[in-house]
Protein backbone atom coordinates (compact mmCIF):
# COMPACT_ATOMS: atom_id res chain seq x y z
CA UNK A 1 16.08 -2.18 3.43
CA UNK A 2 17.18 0.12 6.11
CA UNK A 3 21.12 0.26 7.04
CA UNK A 4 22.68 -0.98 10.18
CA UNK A 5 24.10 1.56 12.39
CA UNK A 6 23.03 4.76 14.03
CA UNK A 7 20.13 6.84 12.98
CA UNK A 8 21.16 10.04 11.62
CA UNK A 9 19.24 12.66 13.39
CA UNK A 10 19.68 16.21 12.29
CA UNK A 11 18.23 19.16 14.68
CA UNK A 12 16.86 22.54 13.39
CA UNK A 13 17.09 25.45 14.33
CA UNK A 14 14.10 27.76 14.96
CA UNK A 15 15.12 30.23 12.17
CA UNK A 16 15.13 27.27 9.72
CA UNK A 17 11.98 25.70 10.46
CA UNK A 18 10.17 28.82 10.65
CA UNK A 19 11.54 29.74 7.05
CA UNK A 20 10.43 26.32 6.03
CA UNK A 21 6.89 26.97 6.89
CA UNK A 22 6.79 30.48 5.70
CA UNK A 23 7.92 28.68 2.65
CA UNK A 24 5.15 26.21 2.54
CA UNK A 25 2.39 29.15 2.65
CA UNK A 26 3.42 31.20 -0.59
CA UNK A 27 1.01 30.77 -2.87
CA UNK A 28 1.00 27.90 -5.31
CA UNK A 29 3.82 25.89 -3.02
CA UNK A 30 2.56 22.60 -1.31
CA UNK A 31 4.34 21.12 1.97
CA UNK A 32 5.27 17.90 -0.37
CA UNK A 33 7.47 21.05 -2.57
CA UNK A 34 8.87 22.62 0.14
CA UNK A 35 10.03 19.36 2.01
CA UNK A 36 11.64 17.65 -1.12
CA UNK A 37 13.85 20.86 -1.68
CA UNK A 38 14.97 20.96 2.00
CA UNK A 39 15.46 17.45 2.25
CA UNK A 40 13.33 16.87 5.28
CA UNK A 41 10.17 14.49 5.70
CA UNK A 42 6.72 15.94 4.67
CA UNK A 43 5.39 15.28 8.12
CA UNK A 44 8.01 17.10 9.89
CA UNK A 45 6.91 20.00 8.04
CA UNK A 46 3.53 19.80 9.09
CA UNK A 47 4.43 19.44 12.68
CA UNK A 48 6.58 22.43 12.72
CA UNK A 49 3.48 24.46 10.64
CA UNK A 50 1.55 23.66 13.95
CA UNK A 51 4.01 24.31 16.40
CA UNK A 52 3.94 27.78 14.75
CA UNK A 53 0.62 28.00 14.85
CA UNK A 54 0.40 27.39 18.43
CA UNK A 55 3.61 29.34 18.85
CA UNK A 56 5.90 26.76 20.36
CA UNK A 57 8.30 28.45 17.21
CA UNK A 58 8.09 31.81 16.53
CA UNK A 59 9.48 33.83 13.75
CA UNK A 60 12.20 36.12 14.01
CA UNK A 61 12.89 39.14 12.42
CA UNK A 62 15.90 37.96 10.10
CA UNK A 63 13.25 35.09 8.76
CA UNK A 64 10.83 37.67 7.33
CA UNK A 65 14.15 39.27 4.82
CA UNK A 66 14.46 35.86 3.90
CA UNK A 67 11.00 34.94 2.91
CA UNK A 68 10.44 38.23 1.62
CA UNK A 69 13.41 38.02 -1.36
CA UNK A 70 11.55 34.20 -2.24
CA UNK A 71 8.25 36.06 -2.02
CA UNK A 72 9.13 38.03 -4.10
CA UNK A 73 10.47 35.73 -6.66
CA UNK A 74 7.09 33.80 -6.18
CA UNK A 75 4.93 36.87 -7.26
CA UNK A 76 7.34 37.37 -10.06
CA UNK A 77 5.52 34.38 -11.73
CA UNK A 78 8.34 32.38 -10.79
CA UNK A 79 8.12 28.60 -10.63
CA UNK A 80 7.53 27.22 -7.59
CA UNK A 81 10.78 25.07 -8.43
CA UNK A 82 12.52 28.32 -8.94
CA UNK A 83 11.80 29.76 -5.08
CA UNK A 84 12.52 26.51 -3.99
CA UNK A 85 16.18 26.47 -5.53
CA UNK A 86 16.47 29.46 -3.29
CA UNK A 87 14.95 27.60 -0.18
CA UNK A 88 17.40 24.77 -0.76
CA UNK A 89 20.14 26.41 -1.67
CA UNK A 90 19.87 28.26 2.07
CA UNK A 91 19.97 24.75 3.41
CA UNK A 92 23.23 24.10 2.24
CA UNK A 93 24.99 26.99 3.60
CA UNK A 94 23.56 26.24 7.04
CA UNK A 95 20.84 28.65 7.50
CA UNK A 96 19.68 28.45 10.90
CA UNK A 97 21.34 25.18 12.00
């Protein structure tokens, strides 16, 4: 049963939800992964992968050095658990927000 009170809303930044959906394309990583690590709603995912698409978000340049160290972690034969540590653990210092 939901709580009385105030919805908690939480806004992203740009950087974050473009990392998030950079994060849900590396191979072998599912949008169901990605949003359990960051603690976000599967559907809000997909919403921001099509804003990107249709660029209403676009990438920066600091997103790609981020991606690119889990990238490369993914085609390490990493777990996808493993990058997602990573991807999480950004989330809790703040990254983009």
């Amino acid at each position: 049963m939901a709580k009385a009170g105030p919805r908690r809303i939480e806004k992203y930044g740009d950087r974050f939800k473009a990392t998030a959906v950079k994060l849900s394309k590396l191979p072998g990583v599912s949008v169901q992964d990605v949003a359990a690590a960051l603690d976000i709603h599967p559907f809000m995912l997909s919403l921001w992968r099509r804003q990107v698409r249709e660029r209403v978000i676009v990438a920066r340049a600091a997103v790609s050095a981020d991606v690119r160290a889990l990238n490369s972690a993914a085609q390490a034969d990493a777990p996808a658990s493993a990058v997602l540590c990573g991807a999480h653990q950004a989330r809790e210092a703040g990254c983009g927000r």
